[in-house]
N, C-alpha and C. Protein backbone atom coordinates (compact mmCIF):
# COMPACT_ATOMS: atom_id res chain seq x y z
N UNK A 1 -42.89 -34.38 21.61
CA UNK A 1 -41.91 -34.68 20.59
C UNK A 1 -41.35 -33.37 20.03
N UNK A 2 -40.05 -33.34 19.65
CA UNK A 2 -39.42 -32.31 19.50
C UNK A 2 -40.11 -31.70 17.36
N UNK A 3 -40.17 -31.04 17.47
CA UNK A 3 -40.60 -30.45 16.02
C UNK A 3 -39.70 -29.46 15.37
N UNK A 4 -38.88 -29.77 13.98
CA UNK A 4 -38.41 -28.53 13.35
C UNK A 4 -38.99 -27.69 12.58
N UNK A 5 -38.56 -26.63 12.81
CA UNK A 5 -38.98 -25.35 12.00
C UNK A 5 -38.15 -24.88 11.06
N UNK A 6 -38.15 -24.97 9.57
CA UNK A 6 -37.18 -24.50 8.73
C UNK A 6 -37.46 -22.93 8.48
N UNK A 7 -35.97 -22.12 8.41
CA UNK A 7 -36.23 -21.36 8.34
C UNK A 7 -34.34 -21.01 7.68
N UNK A 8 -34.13 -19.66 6.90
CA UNK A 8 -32.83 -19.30 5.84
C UNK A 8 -32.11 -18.38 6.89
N UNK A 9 -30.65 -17.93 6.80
CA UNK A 9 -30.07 -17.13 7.04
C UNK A 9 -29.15 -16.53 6.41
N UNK A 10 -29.13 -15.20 6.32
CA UNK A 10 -27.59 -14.46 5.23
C UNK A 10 -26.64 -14.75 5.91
N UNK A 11 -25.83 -15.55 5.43
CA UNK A 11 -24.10 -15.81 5.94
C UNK A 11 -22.84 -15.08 5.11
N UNK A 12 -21.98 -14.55 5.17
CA UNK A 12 -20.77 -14.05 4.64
C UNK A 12 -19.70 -14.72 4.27
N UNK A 13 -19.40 -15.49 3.05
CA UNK A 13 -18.24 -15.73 2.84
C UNK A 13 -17.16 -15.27 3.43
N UNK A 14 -16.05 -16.11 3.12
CA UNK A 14 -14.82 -16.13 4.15
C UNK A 14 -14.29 -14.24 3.79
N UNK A 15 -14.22 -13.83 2.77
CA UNK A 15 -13.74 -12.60 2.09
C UNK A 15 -14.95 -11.24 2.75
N UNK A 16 -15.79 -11.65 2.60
CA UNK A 16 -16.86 -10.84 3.11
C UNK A 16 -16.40 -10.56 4.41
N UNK A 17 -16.74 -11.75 4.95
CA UNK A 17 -16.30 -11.66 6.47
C UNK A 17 -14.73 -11.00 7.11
N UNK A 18 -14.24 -11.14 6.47
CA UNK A 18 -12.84 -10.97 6.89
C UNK A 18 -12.79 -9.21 6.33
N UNK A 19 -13.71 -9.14 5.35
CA UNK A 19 -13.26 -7.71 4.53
C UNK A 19 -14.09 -6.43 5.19
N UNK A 20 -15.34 -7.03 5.96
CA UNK A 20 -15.72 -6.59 6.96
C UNK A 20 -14.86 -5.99 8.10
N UNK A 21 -14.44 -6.73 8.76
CA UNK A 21 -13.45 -6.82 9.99
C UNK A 21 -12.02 -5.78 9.33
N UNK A 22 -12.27 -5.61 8.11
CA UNK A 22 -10.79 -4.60 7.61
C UNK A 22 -11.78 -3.32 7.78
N UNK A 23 -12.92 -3.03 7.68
CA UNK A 23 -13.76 -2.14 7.44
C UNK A 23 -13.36 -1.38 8.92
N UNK A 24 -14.16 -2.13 10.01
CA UNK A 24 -14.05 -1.95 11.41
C UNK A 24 -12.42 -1.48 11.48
N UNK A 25 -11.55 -2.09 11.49
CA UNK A 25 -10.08 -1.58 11.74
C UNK A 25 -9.81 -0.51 10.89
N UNK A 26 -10.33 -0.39 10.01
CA UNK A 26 -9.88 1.45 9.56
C UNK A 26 -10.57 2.09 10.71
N UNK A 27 -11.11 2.25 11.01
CA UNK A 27 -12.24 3.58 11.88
C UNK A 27 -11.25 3.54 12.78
N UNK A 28 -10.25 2.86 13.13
CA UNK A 28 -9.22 3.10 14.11
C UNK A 28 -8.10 4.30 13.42
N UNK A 29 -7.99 4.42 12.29
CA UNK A 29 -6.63 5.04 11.20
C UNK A 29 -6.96 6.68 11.76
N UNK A 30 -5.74 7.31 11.51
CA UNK A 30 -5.36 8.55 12.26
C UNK A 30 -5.53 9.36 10.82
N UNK A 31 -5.10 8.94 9.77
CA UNK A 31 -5.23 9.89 8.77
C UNK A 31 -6.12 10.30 8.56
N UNK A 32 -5.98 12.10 7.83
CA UNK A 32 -7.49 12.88 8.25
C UNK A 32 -7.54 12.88 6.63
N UNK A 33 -6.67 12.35 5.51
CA UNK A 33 -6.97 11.56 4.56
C UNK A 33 -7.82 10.77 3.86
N UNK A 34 -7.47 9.69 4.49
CA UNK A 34 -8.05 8.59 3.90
C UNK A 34 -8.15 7.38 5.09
N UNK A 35 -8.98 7.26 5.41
CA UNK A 35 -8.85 5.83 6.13
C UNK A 35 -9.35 4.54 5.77
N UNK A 36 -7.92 3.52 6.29
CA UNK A 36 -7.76 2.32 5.68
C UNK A 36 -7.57 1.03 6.53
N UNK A 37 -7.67 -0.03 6.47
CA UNK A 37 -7.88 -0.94 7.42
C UNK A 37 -7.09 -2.21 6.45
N UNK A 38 -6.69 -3.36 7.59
CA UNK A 38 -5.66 -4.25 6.64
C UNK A 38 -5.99 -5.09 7.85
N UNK A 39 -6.48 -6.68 7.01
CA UNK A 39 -6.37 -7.92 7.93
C UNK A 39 -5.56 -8.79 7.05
N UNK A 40 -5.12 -9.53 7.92
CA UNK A 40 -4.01 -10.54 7.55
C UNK A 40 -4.44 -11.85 8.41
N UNK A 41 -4.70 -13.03 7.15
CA UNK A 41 -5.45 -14.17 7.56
C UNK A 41 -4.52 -15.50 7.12
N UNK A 42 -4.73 -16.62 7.46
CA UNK A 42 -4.15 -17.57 7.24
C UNK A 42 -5.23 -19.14 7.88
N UNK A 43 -5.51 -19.76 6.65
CA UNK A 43 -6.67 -20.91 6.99
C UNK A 43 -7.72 -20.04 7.99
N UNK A 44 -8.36 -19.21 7.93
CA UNK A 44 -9.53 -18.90 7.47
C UNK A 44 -9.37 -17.80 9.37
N UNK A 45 -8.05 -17.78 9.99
CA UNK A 45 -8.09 -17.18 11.40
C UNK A 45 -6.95 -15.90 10.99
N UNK A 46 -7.12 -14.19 11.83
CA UNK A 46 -6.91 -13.64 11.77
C UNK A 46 -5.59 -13.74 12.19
N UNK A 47 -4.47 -13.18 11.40
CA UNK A 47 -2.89 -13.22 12.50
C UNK A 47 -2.41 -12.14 13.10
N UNK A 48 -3.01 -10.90 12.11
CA UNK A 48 -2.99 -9.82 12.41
C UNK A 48 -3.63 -8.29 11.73
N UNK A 49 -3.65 -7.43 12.53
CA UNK A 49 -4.52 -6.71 11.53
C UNK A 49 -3.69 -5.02 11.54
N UNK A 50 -3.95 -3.93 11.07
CA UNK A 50 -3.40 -2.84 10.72
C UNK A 50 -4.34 -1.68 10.44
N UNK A 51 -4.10 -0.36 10.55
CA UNK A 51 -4.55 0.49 9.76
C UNK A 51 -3.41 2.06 9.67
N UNK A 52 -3.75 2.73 9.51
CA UNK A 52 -3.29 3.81 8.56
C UNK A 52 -2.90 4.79 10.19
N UNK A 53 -1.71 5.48 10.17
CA UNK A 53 -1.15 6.56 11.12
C UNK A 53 0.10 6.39 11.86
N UNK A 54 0.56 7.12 12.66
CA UNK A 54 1.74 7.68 12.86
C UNK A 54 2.21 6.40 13.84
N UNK A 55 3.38 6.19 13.43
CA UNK A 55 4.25 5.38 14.46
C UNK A 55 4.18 5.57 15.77
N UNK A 56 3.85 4.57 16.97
CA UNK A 56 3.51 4.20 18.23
C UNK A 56 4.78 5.48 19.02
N UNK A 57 3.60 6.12 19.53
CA UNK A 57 4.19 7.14 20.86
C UNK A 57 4.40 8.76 19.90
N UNK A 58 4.02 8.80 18.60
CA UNK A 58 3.92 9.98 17.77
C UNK A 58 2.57 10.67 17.75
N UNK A 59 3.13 11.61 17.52
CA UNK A 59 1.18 12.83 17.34
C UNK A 59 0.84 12.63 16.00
N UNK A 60 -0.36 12.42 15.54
CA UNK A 60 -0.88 11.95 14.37
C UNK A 60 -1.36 13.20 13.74
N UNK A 61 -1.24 13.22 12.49
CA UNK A 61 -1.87 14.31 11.72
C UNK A 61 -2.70 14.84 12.02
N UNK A 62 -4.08 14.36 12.51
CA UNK A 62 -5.06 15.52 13.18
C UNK A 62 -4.29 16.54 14.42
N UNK A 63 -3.16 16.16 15.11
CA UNK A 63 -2.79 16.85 15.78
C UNK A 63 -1.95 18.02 15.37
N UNK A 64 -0.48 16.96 14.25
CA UNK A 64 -0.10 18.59 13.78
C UNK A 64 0.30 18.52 12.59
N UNK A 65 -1.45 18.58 11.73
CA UNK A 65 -1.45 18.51 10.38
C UNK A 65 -0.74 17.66 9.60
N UNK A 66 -1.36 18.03 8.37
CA UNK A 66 -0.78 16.67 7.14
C UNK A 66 -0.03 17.51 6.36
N UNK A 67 1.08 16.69 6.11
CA UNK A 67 2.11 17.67 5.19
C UNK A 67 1.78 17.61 3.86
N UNK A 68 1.13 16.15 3.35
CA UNK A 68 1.09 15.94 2.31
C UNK A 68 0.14 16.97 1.56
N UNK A 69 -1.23 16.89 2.59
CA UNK A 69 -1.73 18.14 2.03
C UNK A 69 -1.35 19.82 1.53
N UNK A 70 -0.78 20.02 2.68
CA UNK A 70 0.21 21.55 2.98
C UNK A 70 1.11 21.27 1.73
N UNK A 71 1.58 20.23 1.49
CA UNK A 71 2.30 20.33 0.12
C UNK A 71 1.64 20.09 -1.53
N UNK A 72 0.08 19.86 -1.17
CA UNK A 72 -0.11 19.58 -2.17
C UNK A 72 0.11 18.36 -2.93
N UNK A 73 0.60 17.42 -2.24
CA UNK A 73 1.19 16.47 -3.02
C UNK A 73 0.24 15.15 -3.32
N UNK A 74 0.56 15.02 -4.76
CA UNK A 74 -0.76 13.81 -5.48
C UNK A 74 -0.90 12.54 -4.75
N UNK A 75 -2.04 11.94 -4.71
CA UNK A 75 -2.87 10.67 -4.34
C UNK A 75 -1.24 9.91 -4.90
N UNK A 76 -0.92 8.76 -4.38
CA UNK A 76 -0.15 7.27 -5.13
C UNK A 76 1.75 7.99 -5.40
N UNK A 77 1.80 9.40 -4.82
CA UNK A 77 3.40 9.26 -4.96
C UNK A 77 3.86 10.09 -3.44
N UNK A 78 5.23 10.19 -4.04
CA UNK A 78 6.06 10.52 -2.63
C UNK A 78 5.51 10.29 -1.44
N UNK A 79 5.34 8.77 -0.81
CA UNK A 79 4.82 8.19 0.15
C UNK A 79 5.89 8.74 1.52
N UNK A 80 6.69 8.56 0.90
CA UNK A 80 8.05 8.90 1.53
C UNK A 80 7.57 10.51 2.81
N UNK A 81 6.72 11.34 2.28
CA UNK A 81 6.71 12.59 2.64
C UNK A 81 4.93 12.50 3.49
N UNK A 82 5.19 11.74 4.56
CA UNK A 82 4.00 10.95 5.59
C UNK A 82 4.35 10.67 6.73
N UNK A 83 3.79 11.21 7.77
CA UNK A 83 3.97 10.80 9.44
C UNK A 83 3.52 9.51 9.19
N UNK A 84 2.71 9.21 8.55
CA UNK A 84 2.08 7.32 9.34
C UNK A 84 2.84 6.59 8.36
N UNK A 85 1.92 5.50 8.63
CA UNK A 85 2.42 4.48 8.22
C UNK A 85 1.47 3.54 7.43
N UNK A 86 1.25 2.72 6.01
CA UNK A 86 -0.45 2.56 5.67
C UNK A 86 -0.63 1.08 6.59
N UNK A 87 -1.70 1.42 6.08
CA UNK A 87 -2.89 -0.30 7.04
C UNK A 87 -1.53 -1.74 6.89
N UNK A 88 -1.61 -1.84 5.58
CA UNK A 88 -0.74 -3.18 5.39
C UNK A 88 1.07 -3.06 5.83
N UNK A 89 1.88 -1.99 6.01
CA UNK A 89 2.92 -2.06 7.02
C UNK A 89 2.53 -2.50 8.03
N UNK A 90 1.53 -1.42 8.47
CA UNK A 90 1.30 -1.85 9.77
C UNK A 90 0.57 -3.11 10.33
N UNK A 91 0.00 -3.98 9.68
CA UNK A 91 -0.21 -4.85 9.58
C UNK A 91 1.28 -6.31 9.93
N UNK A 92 1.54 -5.43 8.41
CA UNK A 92 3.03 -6.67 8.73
C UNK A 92 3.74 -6.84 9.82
N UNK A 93 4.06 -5.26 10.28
CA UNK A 93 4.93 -5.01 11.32
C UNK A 93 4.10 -5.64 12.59
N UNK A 94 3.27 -5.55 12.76
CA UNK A 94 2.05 -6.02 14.04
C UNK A 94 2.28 -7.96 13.71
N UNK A 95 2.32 -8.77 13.21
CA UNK A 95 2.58 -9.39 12.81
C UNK A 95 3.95 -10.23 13.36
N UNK A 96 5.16 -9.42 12.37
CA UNK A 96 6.38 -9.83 13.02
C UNK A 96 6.73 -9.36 14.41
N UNK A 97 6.33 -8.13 15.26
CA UNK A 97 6.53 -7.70 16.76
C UNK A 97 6.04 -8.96 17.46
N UNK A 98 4.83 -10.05 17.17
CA UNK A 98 4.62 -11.13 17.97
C UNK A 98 5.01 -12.28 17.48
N UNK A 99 5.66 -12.26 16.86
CA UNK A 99 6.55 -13.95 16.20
C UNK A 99 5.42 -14.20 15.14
N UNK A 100 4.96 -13.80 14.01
CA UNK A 100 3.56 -15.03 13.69
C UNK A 100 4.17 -14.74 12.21
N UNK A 101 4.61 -16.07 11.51
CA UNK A 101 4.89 -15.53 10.18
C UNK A 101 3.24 -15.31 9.23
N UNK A 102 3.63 -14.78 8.39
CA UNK A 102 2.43 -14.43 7.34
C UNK A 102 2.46 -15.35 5.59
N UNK A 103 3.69 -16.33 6.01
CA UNK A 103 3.79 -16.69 4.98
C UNK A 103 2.72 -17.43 4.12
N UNK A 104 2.95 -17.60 3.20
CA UNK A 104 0.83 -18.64 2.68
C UNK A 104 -0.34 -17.47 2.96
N UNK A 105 -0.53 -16.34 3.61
CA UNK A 105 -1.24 -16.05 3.98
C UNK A 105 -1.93 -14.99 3.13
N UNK A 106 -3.13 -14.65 3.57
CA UNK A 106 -3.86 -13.51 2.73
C UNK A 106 -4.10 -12.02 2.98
N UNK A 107 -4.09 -10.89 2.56
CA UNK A 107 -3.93 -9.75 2.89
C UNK A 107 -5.47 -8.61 2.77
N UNK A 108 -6.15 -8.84 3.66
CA UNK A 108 -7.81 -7.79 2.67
C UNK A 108 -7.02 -6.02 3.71
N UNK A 109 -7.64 -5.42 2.09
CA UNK A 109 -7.34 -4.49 2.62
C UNK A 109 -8.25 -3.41 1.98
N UNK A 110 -8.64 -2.41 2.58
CA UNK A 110 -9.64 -1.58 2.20
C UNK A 110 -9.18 -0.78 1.11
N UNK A 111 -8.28 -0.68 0.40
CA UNK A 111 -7.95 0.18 -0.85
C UNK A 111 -6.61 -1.30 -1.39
N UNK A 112 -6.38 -1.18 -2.40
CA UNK A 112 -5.36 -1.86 -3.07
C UNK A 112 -3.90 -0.84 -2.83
N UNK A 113 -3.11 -1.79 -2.43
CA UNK A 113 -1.67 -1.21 -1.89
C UNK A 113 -0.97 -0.22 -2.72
N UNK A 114 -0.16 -0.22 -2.11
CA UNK A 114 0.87 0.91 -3.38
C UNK A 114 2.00 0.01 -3.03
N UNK A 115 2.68 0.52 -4.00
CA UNK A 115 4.17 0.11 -4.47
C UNK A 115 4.85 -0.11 -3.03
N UNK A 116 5.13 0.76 -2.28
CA UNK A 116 6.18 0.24 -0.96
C UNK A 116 5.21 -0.83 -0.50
N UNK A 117 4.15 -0.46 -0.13
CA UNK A 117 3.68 -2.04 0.72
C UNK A 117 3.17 -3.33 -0.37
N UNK A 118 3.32 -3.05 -1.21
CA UNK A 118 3.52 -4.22 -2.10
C UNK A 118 5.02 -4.84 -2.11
N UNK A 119 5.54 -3.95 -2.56
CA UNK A 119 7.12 -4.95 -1.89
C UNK A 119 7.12 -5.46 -0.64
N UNK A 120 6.51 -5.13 0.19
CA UNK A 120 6.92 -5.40 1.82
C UNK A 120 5.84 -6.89 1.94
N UNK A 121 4.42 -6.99 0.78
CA UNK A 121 3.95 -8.19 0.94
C UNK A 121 4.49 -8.96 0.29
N UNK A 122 4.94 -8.73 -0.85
CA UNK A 122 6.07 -9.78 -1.41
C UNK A 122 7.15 -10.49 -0.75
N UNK A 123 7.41 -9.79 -0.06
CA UNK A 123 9.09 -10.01 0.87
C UNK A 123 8.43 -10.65 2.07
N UNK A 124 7.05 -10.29 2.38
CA UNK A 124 6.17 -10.60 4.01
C UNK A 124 5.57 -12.51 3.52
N UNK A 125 5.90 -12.76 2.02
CA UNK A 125 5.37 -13.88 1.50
C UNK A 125 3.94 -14.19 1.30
N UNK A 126 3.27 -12.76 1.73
CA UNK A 126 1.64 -13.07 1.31
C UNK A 126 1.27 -13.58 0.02
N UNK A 127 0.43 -14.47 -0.13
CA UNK A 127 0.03 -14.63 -1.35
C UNK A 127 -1.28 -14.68 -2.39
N UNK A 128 -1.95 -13.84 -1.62
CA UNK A 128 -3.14 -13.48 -1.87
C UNK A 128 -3.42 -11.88 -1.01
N UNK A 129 -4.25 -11.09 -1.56
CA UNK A 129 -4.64 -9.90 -1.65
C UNK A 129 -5.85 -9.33 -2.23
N UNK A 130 -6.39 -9.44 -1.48
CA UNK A 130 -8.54 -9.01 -1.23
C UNK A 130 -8.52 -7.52 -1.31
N UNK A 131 -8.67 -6.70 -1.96
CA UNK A 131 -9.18 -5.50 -1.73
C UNK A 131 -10.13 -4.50 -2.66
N UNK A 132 -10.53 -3.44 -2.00
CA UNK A 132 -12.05 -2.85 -2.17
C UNK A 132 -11.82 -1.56 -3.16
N UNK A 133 -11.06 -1.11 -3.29
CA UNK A 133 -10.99 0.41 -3.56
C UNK A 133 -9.82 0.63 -4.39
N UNK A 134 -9.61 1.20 -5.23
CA UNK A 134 -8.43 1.38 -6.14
C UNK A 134 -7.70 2.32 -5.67
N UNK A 135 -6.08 2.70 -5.85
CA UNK A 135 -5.09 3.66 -5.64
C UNK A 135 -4.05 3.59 -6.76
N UNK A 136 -4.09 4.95 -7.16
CA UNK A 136 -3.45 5.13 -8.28
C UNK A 136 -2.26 5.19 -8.25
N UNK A 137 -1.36 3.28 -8.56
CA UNK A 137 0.05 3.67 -8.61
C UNK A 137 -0.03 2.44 -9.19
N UNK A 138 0.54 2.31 -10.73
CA UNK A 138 0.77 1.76 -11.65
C UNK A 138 2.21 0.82 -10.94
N UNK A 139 2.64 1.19 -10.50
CA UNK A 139 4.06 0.55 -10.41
C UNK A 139 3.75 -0.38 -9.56
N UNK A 140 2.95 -0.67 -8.49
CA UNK A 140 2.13 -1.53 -7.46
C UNK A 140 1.34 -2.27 -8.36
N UNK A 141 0.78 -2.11 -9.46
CA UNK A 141 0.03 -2.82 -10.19
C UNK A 141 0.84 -3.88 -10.80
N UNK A 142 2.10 -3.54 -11.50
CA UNK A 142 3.20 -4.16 -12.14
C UNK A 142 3.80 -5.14 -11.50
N UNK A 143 4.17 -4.62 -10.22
CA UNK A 143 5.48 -5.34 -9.52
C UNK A 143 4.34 -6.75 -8.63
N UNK A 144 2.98 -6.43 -8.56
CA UNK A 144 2.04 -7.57 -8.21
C UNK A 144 1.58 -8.37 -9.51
N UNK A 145 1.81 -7.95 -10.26
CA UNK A 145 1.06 -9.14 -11.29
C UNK A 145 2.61 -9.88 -11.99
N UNK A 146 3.76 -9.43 -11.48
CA UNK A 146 5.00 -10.13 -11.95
C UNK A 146 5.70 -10.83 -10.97
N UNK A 147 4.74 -10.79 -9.91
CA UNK A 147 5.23 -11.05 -8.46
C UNK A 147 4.48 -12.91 -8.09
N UNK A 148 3.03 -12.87 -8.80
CA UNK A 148 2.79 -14.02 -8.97
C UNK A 148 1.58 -14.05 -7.99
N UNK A 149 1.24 -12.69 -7.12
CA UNK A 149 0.64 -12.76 -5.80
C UNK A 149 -0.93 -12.81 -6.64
N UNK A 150 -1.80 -13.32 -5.88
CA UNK A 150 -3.69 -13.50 -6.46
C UNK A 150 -3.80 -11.99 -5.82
N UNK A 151 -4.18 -11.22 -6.85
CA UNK A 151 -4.75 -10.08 -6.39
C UNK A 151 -6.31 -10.02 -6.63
N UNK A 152 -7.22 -9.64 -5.98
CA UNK A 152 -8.65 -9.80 -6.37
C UNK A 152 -9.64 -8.69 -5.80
N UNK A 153 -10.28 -8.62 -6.43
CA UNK A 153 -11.32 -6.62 -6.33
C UNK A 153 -12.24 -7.57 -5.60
N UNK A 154 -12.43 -7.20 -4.18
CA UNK A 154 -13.61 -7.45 -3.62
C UNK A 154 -14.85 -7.49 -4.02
N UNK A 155 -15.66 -8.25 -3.90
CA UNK A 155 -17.24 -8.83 -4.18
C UNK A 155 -17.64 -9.35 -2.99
N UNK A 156 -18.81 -8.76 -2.25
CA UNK A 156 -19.47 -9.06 -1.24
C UNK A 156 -20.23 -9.92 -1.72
N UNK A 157 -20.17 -11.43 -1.02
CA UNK A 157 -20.86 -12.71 -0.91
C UNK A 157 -21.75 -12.72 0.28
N UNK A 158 -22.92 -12.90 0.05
CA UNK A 158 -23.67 -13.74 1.42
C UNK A 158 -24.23 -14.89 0.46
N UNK A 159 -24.45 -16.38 1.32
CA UNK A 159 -24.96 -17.38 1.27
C UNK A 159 -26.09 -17.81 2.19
N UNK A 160 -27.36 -18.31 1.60
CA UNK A 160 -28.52 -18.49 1.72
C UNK A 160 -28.27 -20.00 2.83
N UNK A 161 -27.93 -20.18 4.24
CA UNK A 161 -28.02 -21.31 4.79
C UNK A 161 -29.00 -21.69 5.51
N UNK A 162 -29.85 -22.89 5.44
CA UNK A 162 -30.72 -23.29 5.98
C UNK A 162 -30.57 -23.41 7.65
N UNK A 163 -31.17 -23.43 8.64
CA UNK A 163 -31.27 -23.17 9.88
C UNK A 163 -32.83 -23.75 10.76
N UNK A 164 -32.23 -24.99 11.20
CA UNK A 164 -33.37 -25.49 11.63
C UNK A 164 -33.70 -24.59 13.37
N UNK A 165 -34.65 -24.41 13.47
CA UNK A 165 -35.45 -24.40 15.06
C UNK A 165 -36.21 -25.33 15.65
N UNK A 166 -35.86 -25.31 16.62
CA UNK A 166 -36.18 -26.60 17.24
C UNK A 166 -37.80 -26.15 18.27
N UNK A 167 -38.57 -26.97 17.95
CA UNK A 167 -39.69 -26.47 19.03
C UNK A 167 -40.21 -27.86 20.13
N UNK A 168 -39.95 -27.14 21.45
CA UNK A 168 -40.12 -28.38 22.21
C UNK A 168 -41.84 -28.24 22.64
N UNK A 169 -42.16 -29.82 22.96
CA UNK A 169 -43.65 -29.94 23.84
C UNK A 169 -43.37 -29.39 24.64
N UNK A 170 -44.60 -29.26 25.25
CA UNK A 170 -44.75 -28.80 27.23
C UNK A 170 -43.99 -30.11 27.78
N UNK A 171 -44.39 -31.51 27.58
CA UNK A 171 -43.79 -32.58 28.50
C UNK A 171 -41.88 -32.11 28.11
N UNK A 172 -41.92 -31.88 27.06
CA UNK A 172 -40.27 -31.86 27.33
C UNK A 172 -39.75 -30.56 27.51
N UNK A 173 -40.39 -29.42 27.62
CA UNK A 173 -39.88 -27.74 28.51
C UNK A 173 -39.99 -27.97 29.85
N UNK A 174 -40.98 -28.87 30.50
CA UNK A 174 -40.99 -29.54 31.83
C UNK A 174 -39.85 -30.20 32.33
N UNK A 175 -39.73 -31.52 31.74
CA UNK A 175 -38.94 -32.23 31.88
C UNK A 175 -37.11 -31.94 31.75
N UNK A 176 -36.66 -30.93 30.85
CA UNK A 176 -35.72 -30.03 30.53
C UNK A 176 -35.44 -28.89 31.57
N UNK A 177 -36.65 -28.61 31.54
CA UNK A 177 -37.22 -27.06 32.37
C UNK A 177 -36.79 -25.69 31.71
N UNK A 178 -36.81 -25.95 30.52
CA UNK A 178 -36.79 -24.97 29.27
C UNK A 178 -38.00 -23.99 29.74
């Protein structure tokens, strides 16, 4: 006769899980900066994902340096003055290159956006936004909380789920041939 064995497992909420998987896609980002990672979800499946560096077929800052640095220029302004491109453009743009709208959809991203890619999720129709790490640009703070979008500071969830094991007799590892 077959016998269960109870026994618990750590599981990851949907945010966990997904905010994970933004974790992994930074380690792909070119910036010798900061690296950043961006998933884009919709009912609980990935549509597309992003991270941080230079537009497809360009040499990335480790190759020939960061200007921003060489200029000195502060954390959260003149984005404008950057070979790449951050996690959540690139995200979007990865996105619309294969037809998949993002509308309804949710944005985790390993730092909280700035101002240009906050407009671009506004306009991209995301409506939710998961992220881990703060970036200092007030005007991204503004134009999202007047924008209507759920913005929310990551909190790693695991859930305690029960998990039966199954233990078979000898007559039925025989009979099976388990």
């Amino acid at each position: 006769m077959v016998q269960a064995k109870k026994r618990v497992v750590r599981r990851p909420n949907w945010d966990t899980y997904f905010m994970n998987i933004a974790d992994v896609v930074a380690t792909r980002a070119t910036c010798i900066k900061r690296q950043v990672g961006s998933v884009i979800t919709k009912n609980e499946q990935i549509l597309a994902t992003g991270y941080n560096g230079a537009p497809r077929g360009l040499k990335h800052a480790a190759e020939v340096g960061c200007l921003r640095e060489q200029m000195e220029v502060p954390s959260g302004t003149h984005h404008e003055l950057c070979r790449g491109l951050h996690a959540e453009q690139n995200a979007i743009i990865q996105a619309a290159r294969n037809g998949v709208t993002t509308e309804g959809a949710t944005l985790y991203c390993t730092y909280m956006p700035c101002v240009i890619c906050s407009k671009m999720i506004i306009n991209a129709g995301i409506k939710r936004i998961v992220f881990r790490g703060y970036y200092p640009d007030e005007l991204a703070v503004q134009i999202l909380n007047e924008s209507g979008i759920e913005v929310v500071l990551f909190e790693e969830v695991y859930k305690e789920e029960p998990v039966v094991d199954v233990e078979w007799s000898d007559d039925e590892k025989a009979r099976y041939k388990i």
